[in-house]
C-alpha atoms as a PDB file:
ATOM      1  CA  UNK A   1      22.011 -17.696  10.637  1.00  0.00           C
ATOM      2  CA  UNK A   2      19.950 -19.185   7.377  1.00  0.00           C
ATOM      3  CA  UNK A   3      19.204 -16.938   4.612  1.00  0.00           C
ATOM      4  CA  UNK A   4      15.842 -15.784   4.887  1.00  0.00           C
ATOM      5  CA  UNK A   5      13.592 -15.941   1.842  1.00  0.00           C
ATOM      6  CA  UNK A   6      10.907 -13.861   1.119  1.00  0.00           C
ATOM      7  CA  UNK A   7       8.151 -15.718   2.992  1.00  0.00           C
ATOM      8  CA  UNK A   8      10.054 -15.405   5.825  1.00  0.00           C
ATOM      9  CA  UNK A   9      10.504 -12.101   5.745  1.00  0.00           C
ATOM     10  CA  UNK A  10       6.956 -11.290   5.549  1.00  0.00           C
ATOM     11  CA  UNK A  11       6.076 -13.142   8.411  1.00  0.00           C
ATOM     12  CA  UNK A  12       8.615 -11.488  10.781  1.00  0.00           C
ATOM     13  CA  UNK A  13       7.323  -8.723   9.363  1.00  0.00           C
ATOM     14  CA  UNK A  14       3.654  -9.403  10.460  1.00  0.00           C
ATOM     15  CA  UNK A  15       5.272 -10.533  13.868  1.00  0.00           C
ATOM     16  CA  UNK A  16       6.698  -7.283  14.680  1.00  0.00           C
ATOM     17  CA  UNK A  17       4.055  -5.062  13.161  1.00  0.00           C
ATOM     18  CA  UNK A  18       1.511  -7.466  15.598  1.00  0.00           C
ATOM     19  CA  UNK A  19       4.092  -6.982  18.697  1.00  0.00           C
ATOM     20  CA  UNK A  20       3.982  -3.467  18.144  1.00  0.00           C
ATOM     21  CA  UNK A  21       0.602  -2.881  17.953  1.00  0.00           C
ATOM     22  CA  UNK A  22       0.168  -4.990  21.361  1.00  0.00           C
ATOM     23  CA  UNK A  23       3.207  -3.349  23.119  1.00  0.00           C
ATOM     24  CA  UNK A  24       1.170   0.676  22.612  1.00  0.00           C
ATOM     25  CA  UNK A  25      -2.292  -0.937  23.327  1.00  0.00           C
ATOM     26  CA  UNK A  26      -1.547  -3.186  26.607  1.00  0.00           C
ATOM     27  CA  UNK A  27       1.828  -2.352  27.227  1.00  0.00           C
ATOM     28  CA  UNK A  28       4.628  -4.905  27.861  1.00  0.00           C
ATOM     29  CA  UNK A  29       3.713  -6.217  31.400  1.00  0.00           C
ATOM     30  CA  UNK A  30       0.454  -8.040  29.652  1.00  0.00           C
ATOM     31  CA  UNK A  31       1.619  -8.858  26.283  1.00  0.00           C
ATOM     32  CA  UNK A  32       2.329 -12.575  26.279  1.00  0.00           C
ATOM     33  CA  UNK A  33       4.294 -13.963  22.550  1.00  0.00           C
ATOM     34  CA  UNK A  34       0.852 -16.172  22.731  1.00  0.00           C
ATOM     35  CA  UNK A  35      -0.918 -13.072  22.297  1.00  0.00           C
ATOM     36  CA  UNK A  36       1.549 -11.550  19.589  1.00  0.00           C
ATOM     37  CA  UNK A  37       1.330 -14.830  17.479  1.00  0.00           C
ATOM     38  CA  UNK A  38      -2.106 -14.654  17.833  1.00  0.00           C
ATOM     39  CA  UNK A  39      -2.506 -11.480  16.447  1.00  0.00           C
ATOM     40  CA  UNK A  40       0.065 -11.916  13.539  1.00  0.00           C
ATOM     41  CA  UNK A  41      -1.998 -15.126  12.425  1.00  0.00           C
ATOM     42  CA  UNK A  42       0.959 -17.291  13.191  1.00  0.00           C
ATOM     43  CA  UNK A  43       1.246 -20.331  15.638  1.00  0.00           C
ATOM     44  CA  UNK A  44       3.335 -19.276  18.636  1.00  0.00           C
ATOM     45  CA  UNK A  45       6.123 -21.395  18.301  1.00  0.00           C
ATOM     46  CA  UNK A  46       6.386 -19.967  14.648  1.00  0.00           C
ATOM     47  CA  UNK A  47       7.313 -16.811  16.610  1.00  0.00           C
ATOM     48  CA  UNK A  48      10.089 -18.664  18.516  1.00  0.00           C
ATOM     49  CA  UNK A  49      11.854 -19.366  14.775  1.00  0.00           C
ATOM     50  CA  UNK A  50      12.501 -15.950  14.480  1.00  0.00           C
ATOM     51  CA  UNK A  51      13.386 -14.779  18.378  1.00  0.00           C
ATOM     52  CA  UNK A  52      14.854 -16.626  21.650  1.00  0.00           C
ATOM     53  CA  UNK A  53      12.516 -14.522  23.753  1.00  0.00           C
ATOM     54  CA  UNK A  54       9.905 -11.978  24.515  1.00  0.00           C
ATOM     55  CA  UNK A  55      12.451  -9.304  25.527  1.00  0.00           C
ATOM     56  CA  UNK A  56      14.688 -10.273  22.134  1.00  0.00           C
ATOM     57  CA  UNK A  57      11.292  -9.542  20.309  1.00  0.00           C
ATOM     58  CA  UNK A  58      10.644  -6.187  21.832  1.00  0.00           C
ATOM     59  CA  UNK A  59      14.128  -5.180  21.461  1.00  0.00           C
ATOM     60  CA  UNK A  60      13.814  -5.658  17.647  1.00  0.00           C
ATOM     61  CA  UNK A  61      10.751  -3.649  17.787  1.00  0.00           C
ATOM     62  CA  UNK A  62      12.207  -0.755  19.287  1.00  0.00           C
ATOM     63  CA  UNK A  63      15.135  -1.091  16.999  1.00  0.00           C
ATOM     64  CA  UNK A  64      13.123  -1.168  13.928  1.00  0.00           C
ATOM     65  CA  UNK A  65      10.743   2.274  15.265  1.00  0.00           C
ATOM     66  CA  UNK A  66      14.110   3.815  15.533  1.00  0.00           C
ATOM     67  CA  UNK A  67      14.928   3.005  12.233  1.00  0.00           C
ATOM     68  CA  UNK A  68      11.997   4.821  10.938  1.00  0.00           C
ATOM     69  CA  UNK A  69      12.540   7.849  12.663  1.00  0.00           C
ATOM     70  CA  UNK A  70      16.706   8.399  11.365  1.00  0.00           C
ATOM     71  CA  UNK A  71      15.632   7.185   7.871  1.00  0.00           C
ATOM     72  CA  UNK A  72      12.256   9.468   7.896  1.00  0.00           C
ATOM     73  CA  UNK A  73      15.106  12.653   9.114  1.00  0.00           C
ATOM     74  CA  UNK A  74      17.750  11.613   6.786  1.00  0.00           C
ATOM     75  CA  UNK A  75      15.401  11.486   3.677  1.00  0.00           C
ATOM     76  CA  UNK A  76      13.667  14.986   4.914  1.00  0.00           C
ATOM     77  CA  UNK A  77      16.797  16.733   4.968  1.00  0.00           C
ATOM     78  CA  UNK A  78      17.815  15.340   1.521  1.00  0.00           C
ATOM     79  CA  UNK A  79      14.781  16.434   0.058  1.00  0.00           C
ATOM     80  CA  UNK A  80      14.302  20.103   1.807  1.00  0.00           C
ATOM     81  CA  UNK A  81      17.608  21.636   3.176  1.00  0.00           C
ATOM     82  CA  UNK A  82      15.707  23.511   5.882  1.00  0.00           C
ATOM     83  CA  UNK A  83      14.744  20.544   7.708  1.00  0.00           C
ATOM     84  CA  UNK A  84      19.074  20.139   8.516  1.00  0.00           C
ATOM     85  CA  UNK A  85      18.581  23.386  10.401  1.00  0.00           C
ATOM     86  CA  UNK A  86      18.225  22.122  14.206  1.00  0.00           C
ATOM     87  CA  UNK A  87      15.113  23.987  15.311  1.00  0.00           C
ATOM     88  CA  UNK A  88      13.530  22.185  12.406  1.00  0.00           C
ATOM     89  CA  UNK A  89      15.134  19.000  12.606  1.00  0.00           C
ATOM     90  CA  UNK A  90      13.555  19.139  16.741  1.00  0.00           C
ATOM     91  CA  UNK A  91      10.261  20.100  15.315  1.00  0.00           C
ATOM     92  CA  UNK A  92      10.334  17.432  13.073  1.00  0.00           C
ATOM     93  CA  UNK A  93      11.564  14.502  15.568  1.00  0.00           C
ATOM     94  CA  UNK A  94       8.943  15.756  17.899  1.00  0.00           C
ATOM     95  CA  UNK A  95       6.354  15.562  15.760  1.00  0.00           C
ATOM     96  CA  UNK A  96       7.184  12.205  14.385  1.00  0.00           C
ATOM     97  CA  UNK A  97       7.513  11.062  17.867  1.00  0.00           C
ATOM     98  CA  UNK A  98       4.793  11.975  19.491  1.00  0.00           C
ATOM     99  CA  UNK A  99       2.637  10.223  16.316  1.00  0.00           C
ATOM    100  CA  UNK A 100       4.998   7.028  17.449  1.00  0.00           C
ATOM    101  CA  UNK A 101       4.227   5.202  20.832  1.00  0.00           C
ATOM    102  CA  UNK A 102       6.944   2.930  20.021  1.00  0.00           C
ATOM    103  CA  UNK A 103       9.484   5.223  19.515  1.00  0.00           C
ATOM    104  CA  UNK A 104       8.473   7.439  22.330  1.00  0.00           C
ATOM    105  CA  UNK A 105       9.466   4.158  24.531  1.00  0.00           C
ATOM    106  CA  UNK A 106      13.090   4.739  23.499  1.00  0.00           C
ATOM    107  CA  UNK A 107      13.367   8.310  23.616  1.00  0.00           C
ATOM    108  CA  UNK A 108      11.978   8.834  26.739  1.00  0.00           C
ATOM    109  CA  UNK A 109      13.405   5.540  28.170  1.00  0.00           C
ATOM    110  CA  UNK A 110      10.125   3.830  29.466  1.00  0.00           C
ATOM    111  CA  UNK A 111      10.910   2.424  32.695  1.00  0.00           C
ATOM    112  CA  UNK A 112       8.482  -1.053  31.929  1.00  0.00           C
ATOM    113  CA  UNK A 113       9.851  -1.239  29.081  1.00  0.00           C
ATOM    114  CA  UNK A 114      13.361  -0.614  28.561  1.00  0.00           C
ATOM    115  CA  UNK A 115      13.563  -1.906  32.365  1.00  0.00           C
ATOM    116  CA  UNK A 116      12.381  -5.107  31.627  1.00  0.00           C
ATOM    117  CA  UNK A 117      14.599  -5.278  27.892  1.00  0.00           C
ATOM    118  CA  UNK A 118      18.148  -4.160  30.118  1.00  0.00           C
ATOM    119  CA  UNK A 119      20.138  -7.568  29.600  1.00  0.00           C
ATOM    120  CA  UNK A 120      18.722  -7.970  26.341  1.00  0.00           C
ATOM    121  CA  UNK A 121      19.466  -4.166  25.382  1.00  0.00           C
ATOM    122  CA  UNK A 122      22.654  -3.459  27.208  1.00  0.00           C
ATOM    123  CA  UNK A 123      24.734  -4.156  24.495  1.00  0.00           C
ATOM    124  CA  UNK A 124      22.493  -3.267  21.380  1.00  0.00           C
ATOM    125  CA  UNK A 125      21.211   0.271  22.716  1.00  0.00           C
ATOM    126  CA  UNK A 126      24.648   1.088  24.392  1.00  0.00           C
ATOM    127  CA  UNK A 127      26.632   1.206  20.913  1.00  0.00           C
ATOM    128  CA  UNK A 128      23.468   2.670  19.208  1.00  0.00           C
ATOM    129  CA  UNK A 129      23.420   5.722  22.068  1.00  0.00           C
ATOM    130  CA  UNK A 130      27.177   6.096  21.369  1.00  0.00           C
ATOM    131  CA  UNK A 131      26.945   6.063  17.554  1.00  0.00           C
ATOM    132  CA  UNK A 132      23.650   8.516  17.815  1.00  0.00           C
ATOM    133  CA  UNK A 133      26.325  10.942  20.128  1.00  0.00           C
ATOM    134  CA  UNK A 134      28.833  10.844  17.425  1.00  0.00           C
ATOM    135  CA  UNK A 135      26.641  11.612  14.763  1.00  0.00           C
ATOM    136  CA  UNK A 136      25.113  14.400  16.706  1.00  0.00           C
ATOM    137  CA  UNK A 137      28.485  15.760  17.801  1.00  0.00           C
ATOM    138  CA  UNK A 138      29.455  16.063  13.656  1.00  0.00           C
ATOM    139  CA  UNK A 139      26.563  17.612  12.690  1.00  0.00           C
ATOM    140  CA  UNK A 140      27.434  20.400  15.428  1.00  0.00           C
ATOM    141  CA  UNK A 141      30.591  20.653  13.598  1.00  0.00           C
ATOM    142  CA  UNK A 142      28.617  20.939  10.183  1.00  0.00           C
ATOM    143  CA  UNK A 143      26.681  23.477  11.969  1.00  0.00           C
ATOM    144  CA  UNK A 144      29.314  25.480  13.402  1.00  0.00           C
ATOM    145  CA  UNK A 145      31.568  25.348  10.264  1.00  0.00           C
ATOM    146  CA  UNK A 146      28.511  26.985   8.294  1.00  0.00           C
ATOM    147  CA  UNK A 147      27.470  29.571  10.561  1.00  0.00           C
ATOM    148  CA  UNK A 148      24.736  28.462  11.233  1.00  0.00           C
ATOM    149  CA  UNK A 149      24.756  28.135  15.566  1.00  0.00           C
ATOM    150  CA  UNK A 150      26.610  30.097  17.797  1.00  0.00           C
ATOM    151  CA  UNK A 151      29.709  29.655  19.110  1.00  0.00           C
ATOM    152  CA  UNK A 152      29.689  31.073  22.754  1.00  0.00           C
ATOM    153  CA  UNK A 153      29.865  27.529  24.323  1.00  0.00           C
ATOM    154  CA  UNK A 154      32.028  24.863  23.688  1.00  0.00           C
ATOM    155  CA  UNK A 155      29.755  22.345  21.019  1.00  0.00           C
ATOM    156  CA  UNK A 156      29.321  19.688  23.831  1.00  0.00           C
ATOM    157  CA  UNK A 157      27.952  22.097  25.960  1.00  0.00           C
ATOM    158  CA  UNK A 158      25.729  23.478  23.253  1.00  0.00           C
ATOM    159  CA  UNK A 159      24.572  19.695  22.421  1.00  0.00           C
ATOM    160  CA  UNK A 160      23.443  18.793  26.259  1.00  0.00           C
ATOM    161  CA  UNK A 161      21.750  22.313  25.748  1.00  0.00           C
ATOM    162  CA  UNK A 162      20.288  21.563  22.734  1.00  0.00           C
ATOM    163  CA  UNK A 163      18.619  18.272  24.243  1.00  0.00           C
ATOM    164  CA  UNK A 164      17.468  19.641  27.281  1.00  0.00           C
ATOM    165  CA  UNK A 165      15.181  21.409  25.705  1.00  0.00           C
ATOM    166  CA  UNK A 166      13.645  18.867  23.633  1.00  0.00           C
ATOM    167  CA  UNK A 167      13.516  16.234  26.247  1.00  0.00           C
ATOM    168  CA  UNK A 168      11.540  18.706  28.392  1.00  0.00           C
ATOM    169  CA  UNK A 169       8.804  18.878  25.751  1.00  0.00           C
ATOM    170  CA  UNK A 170       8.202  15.745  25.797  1.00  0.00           C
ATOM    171  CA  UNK A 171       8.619  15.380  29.893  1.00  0.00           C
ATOM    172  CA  UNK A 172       5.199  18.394  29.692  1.00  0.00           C
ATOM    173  CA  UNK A 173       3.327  16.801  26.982  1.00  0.00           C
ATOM    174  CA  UNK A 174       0.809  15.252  29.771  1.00  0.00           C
ATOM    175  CA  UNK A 175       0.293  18.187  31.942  1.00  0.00           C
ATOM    176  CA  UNK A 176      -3.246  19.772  31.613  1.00  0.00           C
ATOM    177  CA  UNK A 177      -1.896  23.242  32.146  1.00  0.00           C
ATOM    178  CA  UNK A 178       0.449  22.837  28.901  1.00  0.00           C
ATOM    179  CA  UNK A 179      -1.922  21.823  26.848  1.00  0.00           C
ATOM    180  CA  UNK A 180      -4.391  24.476  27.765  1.00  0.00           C
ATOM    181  CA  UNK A 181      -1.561  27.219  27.246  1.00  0.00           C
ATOM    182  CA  UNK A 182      -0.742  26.201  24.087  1.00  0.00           C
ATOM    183  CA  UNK A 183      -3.090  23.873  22.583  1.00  0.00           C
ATOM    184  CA  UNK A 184      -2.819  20.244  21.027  1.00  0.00           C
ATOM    185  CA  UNK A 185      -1.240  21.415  17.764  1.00  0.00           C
ATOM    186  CA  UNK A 186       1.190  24.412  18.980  1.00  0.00           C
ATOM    187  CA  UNK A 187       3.898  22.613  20.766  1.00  0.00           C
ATOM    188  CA  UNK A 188       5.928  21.551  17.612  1.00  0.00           C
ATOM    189  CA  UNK A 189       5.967  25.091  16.494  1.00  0.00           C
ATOM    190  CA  UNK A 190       6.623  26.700  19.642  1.00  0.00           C
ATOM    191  CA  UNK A 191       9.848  23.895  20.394  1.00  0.00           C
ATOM    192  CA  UNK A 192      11.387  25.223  17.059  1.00  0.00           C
ATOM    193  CA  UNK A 193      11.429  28.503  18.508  1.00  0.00           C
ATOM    194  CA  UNK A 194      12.849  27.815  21.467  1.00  0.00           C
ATOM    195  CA  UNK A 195      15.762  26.001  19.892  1.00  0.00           C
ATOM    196  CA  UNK A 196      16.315  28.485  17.824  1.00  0.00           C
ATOM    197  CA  UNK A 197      16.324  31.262  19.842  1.00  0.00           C
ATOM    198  CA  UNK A 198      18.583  28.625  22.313  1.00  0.00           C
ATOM    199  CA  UNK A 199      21.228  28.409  19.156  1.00  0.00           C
ATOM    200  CA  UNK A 200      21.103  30.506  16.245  1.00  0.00           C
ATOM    201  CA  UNK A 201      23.833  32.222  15.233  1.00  0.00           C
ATOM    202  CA  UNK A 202      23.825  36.136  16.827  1.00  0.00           C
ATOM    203  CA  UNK A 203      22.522  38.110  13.197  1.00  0.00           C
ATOM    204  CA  UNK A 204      21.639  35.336  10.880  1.00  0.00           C
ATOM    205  CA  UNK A 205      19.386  36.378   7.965  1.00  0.00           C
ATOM    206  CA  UNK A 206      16.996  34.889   6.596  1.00  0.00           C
ATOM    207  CA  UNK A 207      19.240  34.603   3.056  1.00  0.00           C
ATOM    208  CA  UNK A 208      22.485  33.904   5.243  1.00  0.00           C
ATOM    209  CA  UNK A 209      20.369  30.778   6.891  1.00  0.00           C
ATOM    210  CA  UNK A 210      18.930  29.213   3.354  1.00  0.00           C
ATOM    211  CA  UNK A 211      22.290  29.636   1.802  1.00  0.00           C
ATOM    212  CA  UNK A 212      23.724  27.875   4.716  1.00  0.00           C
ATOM    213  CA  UNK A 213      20.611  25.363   5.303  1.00  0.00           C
ATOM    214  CA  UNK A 214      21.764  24.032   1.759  1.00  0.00           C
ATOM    215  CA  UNK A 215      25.171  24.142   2.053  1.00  0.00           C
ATOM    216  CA  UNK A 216      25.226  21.547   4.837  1.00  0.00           C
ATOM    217  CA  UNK A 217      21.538  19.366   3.639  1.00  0.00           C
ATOM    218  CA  UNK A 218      23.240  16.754   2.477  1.00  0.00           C
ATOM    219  CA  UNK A 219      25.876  15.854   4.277  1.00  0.00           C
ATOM    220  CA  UNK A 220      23.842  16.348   7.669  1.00  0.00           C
ATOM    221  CA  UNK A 221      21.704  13.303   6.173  1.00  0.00           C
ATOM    222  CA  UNK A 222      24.829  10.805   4.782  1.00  0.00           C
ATOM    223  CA  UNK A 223      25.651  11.673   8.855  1.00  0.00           C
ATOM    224  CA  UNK A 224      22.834   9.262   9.320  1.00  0.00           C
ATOM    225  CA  UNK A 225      22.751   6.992   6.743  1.00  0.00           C
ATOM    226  CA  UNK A 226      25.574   4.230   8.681  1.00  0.00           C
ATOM    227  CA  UNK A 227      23.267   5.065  11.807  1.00  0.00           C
ATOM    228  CA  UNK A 228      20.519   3.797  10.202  1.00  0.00           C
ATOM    229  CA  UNK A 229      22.314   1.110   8.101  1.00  0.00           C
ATOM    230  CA  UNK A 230      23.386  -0.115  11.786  1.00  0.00           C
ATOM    231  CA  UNK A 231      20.150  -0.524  13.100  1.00  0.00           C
ATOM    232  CA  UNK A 232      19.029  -2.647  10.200  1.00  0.00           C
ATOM    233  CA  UNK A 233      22.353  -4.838  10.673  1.00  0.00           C
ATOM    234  CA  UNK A 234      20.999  -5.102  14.141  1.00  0.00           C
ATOM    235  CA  UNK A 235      17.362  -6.078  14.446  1.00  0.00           C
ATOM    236  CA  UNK A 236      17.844  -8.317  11.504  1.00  0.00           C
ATOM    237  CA  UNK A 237      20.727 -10.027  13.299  1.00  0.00           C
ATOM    238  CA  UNK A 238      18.160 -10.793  16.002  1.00  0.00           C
ATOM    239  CA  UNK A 239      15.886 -12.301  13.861  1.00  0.00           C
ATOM    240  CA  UNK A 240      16.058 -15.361  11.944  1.00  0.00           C
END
């Protein structure tokens, strides 16, 4: 691949930011690369300098909204230990997510979407699942070595627990009834204390969990940092 200078850069930044904005307002189905180069103010086989194909140019925009999201965590926890603590950390993803159509399209696995990307995505989202699943499984060790989560299940256990619960907020967020019980801007709070009532330690403190919050800050966010240094390696590899 060429070195990319800095005009280049810019434009495949304007391609992506115009893909996205397509990809949340049509959806994929309808959004043609005509349209995307279009919108970016670029000729459309401009857009074909940077990806082979529609599908490799969704694929890097899902790849890059996923970057946001671990970088946004990693550089909350660094900066306020209580966001390492995992009821705050799921407030926080869940927040950021539901402000992020894109990124909702990975979480939740889109069926258009991530249906129509599966050749193109087997092997990029495969070893990015696996890596996420590693990184969650050490910070459950972090957790566990602080004091900070019970230990009454085995971690993996406590992990598929953990998820449950936030994929089921997200699985509700449409339902009328849901939003009437709890209202628009109540979910976030009420999913960090579920999770913590799901895995706090039995007699935690309020001291005990600051103390411990800090202790483990910063190395629950260098947990992410090769995640996210990953996903950079890989949309940029699949642009050019």
């Amino acid at each position: 691949m060429a070195e990319q200078v800095p005009g280049d850069a810019e434009r495949i930044e304007r391609v992506l930011d115009a893909a996205a904005e397509l990809l949340v307002r049509w959806g994929y189905r309808r959004v043609t690369v005509e349209d995307v180069a279009r919108r970016a103010g670029v000729g459309k086989g401009t857009v074909y300098l940077h990806v082979r194909t529609k599908e490799a140019l969704f694929l890097t925009v899902l790849l890059r909204a996923q970057r946001r999201l671990f970088a946004d965590l990693a550089d909350r926890m660094a900066a306020e230990p209580a966001n390492a603590l995992p009821w705050r950390m799921s407030r926080l993803l869940y927040e950021r997510m539901r402000g992020d159509a894109v990124a909702r399209a990975i979480y939740l696995g889109d069926a258009e979407v991530l249906g129509r990307l599966a050749h193109e995505a087997a092997g990029a989202l495969g070893e990015l699942a696996a890596m996420r699943e590693d990184v969650v499984r050490r910070y459950f060790r972090l957790l566990r070595g602080a004091g900070l989560v019970a230990t009454d299940l085995p971690a993996e256990q406590q992990m598929h627990n953990w998820g449950s619960v936030i994929y089921g907020f997200f699985l509700t967020d449409s339902l009328p009834q849901v939003t009437a019980l709890v209202g628009e801007g109540g979910r976030g709070e009420l999913l960090e204390y579920a999770v913590r009532r799901l895995l706090v330690a039995p007699g935690l403190d309020p001291e005990q969990e600051a103390a411990a919050a800090a202790s483990v800050a910063t190395g629950a966010a260098e947990l992410y940092r090769p995640l996210i240094e990953h996903i950079d390696t890989e949309w940029r590899r699949r642009t050019r």
